[in-house]
N, C-alpha and C. Protein backbone atom coordinates (compact mmCIF):
# COMPACT_ATOMS: atom_id res chain seq x y z
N UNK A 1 -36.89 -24.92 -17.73
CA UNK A 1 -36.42 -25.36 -16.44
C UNK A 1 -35.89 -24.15 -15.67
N UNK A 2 -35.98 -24.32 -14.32
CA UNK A 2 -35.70 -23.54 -13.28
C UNK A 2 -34.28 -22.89 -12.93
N UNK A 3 -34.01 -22.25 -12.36
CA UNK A 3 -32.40 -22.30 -12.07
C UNK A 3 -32.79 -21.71 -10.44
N UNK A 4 -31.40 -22.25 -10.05
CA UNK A 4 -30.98 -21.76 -8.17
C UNK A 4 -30.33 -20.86 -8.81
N UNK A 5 -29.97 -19.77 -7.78
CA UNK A 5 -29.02 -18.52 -7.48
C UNK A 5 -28.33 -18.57 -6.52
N UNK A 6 -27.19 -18.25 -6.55
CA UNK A 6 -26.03 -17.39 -5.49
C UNK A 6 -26.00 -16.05 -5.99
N UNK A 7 -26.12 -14.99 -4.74
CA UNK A 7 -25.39 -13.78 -5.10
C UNK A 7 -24.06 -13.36 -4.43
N UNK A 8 -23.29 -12.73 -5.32
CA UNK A 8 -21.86 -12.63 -4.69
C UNK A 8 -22.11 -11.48 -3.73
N UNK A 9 -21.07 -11.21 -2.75
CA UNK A 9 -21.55 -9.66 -1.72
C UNK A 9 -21.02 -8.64 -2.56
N UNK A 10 -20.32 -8.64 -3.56
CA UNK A 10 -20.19 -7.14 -4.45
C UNK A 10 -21.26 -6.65 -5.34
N UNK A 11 -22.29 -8.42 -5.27
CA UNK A 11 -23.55 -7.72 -6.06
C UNK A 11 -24.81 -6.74 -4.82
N UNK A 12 -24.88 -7.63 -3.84
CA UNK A 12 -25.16 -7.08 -3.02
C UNK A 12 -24.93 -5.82 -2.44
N UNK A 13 -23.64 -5.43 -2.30
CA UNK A 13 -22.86 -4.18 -2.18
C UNK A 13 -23.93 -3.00 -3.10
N UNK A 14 -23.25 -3.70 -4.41
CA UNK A 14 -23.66 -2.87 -5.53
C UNK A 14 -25.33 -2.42 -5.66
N UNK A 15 -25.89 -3.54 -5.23
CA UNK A 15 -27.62 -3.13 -5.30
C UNK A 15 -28.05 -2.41 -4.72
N UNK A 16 -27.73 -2.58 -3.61
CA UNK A 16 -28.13 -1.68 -2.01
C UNK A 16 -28.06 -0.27 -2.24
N UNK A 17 -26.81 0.66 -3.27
CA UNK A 17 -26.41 1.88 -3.56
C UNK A 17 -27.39 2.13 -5.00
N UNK A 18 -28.21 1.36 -5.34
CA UNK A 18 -29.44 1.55 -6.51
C UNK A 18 -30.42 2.56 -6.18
N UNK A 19 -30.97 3.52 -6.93
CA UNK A 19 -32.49 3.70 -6.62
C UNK A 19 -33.24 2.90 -6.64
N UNK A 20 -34.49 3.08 -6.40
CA UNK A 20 -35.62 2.04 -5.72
C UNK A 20 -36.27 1.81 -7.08
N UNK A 21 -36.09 2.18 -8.48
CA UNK A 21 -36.81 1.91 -9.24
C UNK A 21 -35.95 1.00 -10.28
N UNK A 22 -34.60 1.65 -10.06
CA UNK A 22 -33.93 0.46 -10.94
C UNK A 22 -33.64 -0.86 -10.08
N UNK A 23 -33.88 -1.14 -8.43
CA UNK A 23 -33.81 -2.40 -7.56
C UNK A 23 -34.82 -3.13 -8.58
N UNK A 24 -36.04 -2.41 -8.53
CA UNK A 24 -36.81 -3.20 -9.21
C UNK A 24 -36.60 -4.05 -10.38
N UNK A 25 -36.39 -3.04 -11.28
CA UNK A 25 -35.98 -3.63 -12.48
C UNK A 25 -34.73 -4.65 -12.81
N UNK A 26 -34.20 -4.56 -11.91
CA UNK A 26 -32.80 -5.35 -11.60
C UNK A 26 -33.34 -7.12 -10.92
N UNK A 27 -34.15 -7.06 -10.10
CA UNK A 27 -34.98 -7.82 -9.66
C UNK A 27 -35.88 -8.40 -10.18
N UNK A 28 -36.53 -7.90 -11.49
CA UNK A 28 -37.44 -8.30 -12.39
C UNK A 28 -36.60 -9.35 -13.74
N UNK A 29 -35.35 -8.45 -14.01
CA UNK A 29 -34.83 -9.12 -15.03
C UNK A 29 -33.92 -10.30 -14.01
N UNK A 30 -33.66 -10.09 -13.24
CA UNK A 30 -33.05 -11.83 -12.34
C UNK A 30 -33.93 -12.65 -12.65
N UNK A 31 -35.20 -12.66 -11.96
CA UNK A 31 -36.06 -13.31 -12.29
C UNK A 31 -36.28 -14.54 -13.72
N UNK A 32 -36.15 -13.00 -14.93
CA UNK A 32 -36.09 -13.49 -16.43
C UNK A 32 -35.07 -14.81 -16.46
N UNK A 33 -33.92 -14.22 -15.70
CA UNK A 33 -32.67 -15.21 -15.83
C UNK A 33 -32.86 -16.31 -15.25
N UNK A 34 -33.48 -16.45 -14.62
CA UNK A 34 -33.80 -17.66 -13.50
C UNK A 34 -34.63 -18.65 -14.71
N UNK A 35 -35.30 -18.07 -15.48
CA UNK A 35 -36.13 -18.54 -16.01
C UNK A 35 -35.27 -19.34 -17.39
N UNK A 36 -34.37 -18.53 -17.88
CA UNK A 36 -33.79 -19.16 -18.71
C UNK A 36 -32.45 -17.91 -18.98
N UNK A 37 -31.58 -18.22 -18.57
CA UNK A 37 -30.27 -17.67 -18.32
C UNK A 37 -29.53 -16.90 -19.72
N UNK A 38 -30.06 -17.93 -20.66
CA UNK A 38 -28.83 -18.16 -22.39
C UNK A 38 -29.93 -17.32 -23.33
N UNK A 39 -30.99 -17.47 -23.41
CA UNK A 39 -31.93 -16.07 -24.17
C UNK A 39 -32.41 -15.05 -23.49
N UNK A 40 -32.08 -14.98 -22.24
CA UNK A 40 -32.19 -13.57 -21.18
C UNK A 40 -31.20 -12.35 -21.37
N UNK A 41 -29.94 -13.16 -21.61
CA UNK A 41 -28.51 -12.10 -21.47
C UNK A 41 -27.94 -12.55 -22.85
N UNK A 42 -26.26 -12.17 -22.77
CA UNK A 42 -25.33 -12.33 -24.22
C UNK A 42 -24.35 -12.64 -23.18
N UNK A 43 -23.16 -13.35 -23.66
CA UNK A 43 -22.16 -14.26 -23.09
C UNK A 43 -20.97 -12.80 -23.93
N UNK A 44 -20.14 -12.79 -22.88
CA UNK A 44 -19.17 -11.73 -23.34
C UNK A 44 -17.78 -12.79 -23.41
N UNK A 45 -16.97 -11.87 -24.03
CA UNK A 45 -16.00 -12.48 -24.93
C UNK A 45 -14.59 -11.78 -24.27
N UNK A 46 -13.44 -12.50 -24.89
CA UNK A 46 -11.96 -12.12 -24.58
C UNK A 46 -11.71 -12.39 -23.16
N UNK A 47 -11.45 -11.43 -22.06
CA UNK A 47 -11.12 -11.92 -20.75
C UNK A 47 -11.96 -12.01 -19.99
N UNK A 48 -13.15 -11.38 -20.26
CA UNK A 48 -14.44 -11.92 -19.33
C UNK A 48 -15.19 -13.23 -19.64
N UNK A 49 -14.85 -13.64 -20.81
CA UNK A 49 -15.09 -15.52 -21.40
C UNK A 49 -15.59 -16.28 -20.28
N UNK A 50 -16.71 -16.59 -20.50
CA UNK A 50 -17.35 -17.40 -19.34
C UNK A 50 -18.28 -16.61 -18.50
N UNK A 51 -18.61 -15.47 -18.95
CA UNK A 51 -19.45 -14.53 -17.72
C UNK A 51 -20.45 -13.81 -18.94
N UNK A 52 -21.96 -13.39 -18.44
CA UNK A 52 -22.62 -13.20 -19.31
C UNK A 52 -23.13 -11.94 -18.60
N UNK A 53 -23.91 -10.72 -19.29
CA UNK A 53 -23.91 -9.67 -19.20
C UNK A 53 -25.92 -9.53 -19.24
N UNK A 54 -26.47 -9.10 -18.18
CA UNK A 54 -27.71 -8.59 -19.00
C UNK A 54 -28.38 -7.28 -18.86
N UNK A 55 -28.61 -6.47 -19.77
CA UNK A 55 -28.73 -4.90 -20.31
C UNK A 55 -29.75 -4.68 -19.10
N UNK A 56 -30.09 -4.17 -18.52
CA UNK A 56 -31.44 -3.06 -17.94
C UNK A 56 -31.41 -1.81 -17.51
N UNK A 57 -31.71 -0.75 -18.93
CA UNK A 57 -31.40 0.15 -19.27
C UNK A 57 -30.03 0.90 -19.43
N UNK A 58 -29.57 1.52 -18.79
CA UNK A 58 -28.02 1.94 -18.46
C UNK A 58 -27.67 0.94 -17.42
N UNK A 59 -27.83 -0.14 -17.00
CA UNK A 59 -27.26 -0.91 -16.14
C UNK A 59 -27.20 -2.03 -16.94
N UNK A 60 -26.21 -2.93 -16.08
CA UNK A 60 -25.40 -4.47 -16.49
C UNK A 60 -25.79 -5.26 -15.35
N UNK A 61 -26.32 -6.39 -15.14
CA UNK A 61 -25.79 -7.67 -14.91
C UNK A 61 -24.74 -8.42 -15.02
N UNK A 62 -24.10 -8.66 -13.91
CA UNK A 62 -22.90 -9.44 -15.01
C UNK A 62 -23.22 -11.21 -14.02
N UNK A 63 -22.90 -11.77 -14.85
CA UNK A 63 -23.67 -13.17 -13.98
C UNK A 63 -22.64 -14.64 -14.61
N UNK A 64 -22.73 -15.49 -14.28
CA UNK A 64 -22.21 -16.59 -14.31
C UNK A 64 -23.19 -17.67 -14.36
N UNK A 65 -23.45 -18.73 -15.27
CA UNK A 65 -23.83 -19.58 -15.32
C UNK A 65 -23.29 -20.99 -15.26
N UNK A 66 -23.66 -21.88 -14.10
CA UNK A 66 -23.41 -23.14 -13.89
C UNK A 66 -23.95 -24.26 -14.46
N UNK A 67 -23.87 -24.60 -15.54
CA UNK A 67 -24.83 -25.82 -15.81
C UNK A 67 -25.05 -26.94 -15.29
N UNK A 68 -23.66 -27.69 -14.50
CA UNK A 68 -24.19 -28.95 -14.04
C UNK A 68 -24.76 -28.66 -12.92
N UNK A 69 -24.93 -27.48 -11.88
CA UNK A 69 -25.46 -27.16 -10.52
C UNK A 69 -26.87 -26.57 -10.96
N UNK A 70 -26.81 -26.09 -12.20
CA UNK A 70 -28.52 -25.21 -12.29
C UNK A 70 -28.25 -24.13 -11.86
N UNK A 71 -27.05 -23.60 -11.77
CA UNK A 71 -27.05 -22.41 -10.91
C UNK A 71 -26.40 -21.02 -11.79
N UNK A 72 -27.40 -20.36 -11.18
CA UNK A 72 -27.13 -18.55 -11.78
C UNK A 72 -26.05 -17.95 -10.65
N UNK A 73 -25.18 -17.04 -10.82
CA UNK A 73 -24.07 -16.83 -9.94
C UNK A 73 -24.56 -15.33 -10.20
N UNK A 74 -24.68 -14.48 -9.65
CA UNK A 74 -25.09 -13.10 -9.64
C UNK A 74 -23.48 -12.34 -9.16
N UNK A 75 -22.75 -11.98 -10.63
CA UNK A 75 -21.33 -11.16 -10.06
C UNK A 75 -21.83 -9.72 -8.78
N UNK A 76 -21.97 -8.97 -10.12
CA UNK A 76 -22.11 -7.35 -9.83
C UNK A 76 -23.22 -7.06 -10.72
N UNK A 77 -23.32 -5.68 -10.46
CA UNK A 77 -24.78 -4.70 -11.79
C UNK A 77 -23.83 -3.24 -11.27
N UNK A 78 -23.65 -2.64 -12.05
CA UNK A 78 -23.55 -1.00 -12.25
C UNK A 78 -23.91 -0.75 -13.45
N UNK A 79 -23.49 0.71 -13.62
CA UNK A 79 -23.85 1.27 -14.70
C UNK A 79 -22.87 1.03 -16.00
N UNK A 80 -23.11 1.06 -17.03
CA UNK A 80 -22.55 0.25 -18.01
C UNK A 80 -21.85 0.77 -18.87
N UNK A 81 -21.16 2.10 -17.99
CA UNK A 81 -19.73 2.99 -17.95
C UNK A 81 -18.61 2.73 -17.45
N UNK A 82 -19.45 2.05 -15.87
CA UNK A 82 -18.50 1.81 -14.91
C UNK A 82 -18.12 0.16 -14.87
N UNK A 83 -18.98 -0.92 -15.26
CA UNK A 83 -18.82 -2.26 -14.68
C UNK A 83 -17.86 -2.52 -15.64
N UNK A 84 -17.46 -2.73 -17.03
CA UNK A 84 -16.60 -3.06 -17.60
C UNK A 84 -14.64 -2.46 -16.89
N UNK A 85 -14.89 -1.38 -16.49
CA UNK A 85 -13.84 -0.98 -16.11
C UNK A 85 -13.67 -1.78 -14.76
N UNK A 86 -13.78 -2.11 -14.09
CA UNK A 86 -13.90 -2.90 -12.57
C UNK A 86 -13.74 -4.27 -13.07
N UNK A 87 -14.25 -5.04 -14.36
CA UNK A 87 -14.17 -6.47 -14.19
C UNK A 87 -12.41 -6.79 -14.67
N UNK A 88 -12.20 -5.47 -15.43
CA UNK A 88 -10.91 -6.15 -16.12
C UNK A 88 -9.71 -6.12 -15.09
């Protein structure tokens, strides 16, 4: 089954300052998620509980899943030096 999306404007923010090859790839793996959210990414733990993470290459996804709406919540994506330090 399908899923809807929201993107937040810090993901937006954040994409826009991408090169053009990781947009892609960032765009390709949404997609994946759309497709099925829970074997796409890994669900992170302690204070981010409830928010799920997905790898593409040195970059993060960080995303939110809604189940009773169907809906994918698109947080942020940086590099996966920097996004952990910003969520806490």
């Amino acid at each position: 089954m399908s899923y809807n999306f929201r993107i937040t404007s810090t993901f937006i923010k954040k994409r826009k300052r991408l090169p053009k090859t990781i947009k892609k790839q960032i765009d390709k793996a949404m997609k994946e998620l759309l497709c099925d959210p829970y074997s796409a990414g890994f669900e992170l733990v302690g204070n981010l509980e409830g928010l799920w993470k997905k790898r593409v290459g040195k970059y993060r996804i960080i995303y939110e899943i809604n189940e009773i709406e169907k809906v994918v919540i698109f947080h942020t994506v940086d590099l996966r030096k920097k996004i952990y330090r910003t969520l806490r």
